[in-house]
PDB file of N, CA and C in Angstrom:
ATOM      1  N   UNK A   1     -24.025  -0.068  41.879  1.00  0.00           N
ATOM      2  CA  UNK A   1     -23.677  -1.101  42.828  1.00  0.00           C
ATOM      3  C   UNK A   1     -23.587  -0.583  44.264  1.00  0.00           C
ATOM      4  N   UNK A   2     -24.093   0.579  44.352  1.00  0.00           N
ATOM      5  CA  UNK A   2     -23.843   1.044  45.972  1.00  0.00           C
ATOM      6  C   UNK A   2     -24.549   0.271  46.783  1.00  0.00           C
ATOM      7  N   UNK A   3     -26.188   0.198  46.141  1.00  0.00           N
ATOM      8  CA  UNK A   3     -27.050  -0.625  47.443  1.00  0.00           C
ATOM      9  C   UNK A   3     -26.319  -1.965  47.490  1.00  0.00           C
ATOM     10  N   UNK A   4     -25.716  -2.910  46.755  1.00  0.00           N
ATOM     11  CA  UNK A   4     -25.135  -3.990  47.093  1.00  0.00           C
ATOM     12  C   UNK A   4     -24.236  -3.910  48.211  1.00  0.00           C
ATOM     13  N   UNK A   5     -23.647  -2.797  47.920  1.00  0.00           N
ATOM     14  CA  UNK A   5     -22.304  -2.605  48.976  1.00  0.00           C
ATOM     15  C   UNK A   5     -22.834  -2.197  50.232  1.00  0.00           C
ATOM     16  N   UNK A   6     -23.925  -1.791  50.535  1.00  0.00           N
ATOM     17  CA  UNK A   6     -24.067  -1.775  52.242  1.00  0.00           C
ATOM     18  C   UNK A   6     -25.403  -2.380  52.183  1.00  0.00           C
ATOM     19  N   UNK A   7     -25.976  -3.755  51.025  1.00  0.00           N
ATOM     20  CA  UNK A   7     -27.270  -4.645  52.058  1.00  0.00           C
ATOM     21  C   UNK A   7     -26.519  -5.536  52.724  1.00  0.00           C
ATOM     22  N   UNK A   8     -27.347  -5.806  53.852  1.00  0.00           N
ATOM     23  CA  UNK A   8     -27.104  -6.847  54.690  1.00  0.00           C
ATOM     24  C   UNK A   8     -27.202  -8.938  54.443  1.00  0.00           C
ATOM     25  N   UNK A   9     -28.460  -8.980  53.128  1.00  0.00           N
ATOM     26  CA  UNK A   9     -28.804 -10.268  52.458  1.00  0.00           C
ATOM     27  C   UNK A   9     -28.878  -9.606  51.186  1.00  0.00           C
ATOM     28  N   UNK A  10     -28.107 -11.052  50.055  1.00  0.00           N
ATOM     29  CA  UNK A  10     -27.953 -10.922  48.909  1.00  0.00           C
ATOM     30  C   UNK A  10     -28.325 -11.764  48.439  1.00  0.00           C
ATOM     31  N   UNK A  11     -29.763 -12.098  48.071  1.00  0.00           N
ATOM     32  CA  UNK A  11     -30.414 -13.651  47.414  1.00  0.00           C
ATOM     33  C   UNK A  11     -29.999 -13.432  45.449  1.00  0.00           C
ATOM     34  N   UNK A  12     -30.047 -14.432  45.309  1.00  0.00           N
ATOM     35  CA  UNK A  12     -29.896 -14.560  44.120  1.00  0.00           C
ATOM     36  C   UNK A  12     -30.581 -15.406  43.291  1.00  0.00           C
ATOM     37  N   UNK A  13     -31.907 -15.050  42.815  1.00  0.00           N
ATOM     38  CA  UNK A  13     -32.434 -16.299  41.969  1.00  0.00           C
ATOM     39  C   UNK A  13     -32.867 -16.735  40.358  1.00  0.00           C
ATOM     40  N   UNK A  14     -32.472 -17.909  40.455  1.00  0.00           N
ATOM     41  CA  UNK A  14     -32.127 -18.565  38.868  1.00  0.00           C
ATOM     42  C   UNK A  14     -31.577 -17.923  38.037  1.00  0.00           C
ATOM     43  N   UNK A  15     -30.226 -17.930  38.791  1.00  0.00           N
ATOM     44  CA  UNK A  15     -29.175 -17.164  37.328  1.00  0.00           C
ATOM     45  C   UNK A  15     -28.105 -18.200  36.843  1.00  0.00           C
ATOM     46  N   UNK A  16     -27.771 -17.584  36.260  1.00  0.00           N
ATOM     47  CA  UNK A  16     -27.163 -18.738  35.152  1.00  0.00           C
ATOM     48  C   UNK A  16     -25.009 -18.717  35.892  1.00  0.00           C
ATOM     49  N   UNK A  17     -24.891 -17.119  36.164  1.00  0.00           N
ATOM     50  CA  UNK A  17     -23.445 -16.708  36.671  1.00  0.00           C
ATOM     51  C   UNK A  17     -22.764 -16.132  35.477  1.00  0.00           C
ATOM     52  N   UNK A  18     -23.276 -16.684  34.429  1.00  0.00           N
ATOM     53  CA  UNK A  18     -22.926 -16.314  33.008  1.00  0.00           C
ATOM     54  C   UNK A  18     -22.749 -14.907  32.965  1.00  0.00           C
ATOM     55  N   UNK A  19     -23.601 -14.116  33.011  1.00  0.00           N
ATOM     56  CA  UNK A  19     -24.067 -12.656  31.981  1.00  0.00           C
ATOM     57  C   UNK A  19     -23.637 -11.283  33.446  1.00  0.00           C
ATOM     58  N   UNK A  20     -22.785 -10.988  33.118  1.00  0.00           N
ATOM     59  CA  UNK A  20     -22.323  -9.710  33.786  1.00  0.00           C
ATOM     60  C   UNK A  20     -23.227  -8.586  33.059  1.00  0.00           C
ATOM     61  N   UNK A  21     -23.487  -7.483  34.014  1.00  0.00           N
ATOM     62  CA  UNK A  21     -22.936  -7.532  35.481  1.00  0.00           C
ATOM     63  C   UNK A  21     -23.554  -8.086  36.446  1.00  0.00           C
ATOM     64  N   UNK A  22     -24.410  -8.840  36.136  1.00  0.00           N
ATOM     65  CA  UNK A  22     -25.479  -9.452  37.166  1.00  0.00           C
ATOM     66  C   UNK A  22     -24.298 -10.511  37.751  1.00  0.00           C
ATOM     67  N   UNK A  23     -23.734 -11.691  37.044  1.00  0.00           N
ATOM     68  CA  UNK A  23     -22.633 -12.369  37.436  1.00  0.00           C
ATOM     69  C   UNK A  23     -21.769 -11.770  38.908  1.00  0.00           C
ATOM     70  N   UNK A  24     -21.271 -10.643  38.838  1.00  0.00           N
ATOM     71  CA  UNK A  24     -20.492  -9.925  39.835  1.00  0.00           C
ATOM     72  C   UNK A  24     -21.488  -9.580  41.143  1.00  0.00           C
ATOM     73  N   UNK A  25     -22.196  -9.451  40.761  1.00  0.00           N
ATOM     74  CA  UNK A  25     -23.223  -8.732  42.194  1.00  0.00           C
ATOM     75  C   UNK A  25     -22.947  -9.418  43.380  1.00  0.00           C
ATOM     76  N   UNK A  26     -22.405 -10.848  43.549  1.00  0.00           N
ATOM     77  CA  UNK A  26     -22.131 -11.789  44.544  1.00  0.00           C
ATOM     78  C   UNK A  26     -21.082 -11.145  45.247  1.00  0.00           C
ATOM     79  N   UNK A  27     -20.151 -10.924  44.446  1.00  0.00           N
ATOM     80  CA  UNK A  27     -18.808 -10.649  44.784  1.00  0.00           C
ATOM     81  C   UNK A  27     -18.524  -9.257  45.425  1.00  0.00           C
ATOM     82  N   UNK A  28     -19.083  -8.619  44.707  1.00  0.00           N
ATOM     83  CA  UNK A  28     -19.634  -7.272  45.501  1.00  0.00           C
ATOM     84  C   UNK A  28     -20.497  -6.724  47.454  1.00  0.00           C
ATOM     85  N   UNK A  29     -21.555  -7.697  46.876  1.00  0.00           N
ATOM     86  CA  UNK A  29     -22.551  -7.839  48.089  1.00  0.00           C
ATOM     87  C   UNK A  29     -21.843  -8.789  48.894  1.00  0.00           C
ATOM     88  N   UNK A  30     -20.946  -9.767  48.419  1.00  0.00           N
ATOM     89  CA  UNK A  30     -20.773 -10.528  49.590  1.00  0.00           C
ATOM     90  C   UNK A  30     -19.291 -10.264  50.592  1.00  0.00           C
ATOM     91  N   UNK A  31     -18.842  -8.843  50.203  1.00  0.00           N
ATOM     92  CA  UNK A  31     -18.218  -8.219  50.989  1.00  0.00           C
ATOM     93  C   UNK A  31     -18.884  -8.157  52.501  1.00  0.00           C
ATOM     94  N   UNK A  32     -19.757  -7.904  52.570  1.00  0.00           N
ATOM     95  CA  UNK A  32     -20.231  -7.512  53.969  1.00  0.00           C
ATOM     96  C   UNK A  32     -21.955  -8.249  54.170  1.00  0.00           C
ATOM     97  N   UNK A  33     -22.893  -8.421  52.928  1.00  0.00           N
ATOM     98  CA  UNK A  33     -23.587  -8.832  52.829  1.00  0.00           C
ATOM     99  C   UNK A  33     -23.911 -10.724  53.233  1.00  0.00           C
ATOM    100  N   UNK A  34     -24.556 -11.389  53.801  1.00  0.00           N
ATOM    101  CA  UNK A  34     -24.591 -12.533  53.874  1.00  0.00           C
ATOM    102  C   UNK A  34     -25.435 -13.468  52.240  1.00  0.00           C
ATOM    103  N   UNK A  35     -25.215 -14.263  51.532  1.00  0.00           N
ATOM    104  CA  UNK A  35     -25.398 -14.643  50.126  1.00  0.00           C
ATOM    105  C   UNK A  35     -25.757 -16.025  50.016  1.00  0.00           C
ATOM    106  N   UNK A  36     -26.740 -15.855  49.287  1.00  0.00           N
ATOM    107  CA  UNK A  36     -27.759 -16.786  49.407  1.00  0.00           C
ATOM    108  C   UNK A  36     -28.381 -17.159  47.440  1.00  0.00           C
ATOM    109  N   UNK A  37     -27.744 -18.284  47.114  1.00  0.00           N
ATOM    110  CA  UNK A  37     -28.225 -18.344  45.520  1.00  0.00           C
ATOM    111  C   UNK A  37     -29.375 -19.259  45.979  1.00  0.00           C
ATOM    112  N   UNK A  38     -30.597 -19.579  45.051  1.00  0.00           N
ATOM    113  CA  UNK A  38     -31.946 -19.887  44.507  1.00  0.00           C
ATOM    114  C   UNK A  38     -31.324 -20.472  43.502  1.00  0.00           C
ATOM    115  N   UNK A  39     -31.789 -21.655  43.096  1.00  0.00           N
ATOM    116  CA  UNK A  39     -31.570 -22.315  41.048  1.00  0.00           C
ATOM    117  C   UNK A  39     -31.519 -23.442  41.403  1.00  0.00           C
ATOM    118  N   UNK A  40     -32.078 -24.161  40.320  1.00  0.00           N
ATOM    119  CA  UNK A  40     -32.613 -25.378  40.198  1.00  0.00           C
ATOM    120  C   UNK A  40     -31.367 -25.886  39.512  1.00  0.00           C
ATOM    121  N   UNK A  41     -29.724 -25.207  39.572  1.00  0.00           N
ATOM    122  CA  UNK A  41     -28.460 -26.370  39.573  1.00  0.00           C
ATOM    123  C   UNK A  41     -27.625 -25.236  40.005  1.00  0.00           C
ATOM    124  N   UNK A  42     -26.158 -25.521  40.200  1.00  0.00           N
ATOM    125  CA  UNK A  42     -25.164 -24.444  40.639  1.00  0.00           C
ATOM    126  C   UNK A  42     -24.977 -24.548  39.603  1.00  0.00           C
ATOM    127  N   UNK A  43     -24.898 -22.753  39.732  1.00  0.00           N
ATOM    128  CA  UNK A  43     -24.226 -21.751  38.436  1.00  0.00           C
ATOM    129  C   UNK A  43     -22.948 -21.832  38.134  1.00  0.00           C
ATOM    130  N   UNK A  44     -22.734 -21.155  37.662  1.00  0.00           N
ATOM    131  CA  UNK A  44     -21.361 -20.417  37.436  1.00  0.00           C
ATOM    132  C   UNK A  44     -20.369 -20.092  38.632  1.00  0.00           C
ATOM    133  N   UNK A  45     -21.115 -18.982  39.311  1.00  0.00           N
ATOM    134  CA  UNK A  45     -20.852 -18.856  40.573  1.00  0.00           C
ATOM    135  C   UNK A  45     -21.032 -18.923  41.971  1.00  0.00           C
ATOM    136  N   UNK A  46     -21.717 -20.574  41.973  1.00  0.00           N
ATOM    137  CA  UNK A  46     -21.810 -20.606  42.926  1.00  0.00           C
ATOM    138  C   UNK A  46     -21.378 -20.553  44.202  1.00  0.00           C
ATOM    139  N   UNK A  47     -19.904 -21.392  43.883  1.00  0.00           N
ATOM    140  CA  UNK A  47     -19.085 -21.364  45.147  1.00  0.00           C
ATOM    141  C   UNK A  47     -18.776 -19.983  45.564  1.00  0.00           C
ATOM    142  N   UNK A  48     -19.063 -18.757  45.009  1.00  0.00           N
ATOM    143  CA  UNK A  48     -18.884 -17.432  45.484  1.00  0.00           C
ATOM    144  C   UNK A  48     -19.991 -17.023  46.964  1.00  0.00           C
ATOM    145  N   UNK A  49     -21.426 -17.766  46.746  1.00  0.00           N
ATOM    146  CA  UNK A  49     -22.097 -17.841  47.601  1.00  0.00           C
ATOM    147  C   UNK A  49     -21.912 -18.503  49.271  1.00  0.00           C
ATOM    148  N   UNK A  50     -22.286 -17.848  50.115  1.00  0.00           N
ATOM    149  CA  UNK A  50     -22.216 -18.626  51.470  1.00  0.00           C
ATOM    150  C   UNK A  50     -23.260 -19.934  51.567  1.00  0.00           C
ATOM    151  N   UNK A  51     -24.371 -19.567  51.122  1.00  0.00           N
ATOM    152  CA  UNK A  51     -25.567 -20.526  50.631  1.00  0.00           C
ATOM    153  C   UNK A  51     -25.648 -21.138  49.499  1.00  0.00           C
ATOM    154  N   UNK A  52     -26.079 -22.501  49.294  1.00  0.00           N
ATOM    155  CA  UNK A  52     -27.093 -22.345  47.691  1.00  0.00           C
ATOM    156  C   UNK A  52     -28.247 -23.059  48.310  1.00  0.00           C
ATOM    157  N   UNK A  53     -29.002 -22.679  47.627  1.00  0.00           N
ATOM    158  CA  UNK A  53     -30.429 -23.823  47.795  1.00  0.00           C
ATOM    159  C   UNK A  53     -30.634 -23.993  46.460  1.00  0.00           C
ATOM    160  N   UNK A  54     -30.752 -25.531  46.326  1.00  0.00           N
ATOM    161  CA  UNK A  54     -31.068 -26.079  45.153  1.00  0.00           C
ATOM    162  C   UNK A  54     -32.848 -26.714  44.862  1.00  0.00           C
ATOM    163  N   UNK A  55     -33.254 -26.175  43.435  1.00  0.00           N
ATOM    164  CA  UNK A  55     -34.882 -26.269  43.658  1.00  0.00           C
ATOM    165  C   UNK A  55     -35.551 -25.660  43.219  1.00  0.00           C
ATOM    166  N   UNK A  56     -36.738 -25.526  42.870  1.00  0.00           N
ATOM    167  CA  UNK A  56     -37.754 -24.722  42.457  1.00  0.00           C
ATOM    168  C   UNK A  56     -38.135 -23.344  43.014  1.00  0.00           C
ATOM    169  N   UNK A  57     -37.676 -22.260  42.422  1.00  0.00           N
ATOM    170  CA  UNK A  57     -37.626 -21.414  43.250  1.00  0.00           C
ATOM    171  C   UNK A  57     -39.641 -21.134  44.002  1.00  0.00           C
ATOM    172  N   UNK A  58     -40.151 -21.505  42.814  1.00  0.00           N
ATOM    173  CA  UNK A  58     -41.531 -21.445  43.467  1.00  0.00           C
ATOM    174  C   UNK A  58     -41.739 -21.916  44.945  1.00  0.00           C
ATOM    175  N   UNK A  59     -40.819 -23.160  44.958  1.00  0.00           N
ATOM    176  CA  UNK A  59     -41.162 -23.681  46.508  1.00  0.00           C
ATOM    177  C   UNK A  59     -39.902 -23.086  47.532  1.00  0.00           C
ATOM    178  N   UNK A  60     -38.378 -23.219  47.170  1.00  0.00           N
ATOM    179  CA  UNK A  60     -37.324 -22.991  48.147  1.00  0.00           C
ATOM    180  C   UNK A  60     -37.697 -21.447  48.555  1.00  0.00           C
ATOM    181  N   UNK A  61     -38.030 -20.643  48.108  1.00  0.00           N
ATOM    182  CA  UNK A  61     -37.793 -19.037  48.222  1.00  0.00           C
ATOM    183  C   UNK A  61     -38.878 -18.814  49.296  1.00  0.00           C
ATOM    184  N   UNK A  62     -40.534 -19.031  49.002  1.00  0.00           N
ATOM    185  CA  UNK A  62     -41.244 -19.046  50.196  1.00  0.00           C
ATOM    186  C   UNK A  62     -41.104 -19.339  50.863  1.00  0.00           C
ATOM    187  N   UNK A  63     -40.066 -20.393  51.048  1.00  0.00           N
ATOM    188  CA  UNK A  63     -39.616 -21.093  51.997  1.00  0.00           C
ATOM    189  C   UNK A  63     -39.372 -20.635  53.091  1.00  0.00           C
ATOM    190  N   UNK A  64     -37.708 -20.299  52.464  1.00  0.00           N
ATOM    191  CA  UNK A  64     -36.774 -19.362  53.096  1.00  0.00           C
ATOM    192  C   UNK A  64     -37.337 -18.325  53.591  1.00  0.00           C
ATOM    193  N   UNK A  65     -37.984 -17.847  52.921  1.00  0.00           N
ATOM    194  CA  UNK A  65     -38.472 -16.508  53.428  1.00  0.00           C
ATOM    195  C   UNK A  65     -39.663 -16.240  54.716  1.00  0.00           C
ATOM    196  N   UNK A  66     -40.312 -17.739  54.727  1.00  0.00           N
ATOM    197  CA  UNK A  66     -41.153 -17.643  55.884  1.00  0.00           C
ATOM    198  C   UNK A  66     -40.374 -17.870  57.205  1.00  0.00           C
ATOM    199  N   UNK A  67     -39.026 -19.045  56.986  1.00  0.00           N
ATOM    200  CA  UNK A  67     -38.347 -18.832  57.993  1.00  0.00           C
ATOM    201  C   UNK A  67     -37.842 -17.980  58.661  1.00  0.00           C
ATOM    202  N   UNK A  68     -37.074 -16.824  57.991  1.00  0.00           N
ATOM    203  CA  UNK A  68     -36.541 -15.956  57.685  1.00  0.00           C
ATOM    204  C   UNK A  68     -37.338 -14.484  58.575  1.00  0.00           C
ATOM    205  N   UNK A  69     -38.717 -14.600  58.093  1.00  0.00           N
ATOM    206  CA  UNK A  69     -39.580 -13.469  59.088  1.00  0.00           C
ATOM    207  C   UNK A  69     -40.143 -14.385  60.200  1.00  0.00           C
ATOM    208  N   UNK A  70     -40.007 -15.748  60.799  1.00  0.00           N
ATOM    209  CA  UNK A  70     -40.908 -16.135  61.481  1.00  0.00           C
ATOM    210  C   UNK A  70     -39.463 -16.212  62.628  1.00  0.00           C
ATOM    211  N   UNK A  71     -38.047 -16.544  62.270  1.00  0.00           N
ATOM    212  CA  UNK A  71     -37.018 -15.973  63.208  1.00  0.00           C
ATOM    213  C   UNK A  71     -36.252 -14.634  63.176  1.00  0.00           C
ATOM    214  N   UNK A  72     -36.426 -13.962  62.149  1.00  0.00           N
ATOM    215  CA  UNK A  72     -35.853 -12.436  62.563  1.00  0.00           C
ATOM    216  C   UNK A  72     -34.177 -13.071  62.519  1.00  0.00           C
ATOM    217  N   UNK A  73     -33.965 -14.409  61.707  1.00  0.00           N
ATOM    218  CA  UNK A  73     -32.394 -14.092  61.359  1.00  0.00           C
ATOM    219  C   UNK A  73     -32.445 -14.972  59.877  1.00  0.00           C
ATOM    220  N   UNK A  74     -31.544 -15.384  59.393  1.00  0.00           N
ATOM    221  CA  UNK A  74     -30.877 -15.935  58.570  1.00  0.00           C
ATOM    222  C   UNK A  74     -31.062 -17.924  58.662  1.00  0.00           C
ATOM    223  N   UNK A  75     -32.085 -17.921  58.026  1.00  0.00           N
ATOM    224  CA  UNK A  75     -32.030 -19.849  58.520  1.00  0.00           C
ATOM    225  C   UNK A  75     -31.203 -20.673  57.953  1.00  0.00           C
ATOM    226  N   UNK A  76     -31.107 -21.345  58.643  1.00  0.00           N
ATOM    227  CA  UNK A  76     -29.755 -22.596  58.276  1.00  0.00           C
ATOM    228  C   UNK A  76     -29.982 -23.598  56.973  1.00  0.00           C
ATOM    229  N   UNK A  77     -29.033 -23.593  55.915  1.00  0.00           N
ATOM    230  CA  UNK A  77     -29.675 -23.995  55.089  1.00  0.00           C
ATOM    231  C   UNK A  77     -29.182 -26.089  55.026  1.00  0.00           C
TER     232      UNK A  77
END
């Protein structure tokens, strides 16, 4: 869990929140990390997230992510 503890973005996609230790990684990363869940419903843990985007990750994630390099920050969800 070290790289969690000093990234800067913590996406998370289509998890259930269920199955540790993947479950915890939020809670971890979102010490200092900004958190961002992907899934087509809220998990488990969602409200642990600063974000959710709800959706197909096929479409929300390219999404995000073109925003994401086309401003050089964090887009508003």
């Amino acid at each position: 869990d070290h790289e969690l503890r000093w990234c800067d973005v913590f996406l998370a996609i289509g998890t259930s929140g269920n199955v540790y230790p993947a479950a915890g990684f939020v809670q971890v990363a979102g010490r200092k990390a900004h958190t961002v869940e992907f899934n087509l419903n809220r998990s488990e843990v969602s409200s642990k997230f600063q974000d959710r985007i709800i959706g197909p990750a096929s479409q929300t994630v390219p999404d995000w992510v073109d925003r994401f390099l086309e401003n050089g920050n964090i887009p508003n969800v």
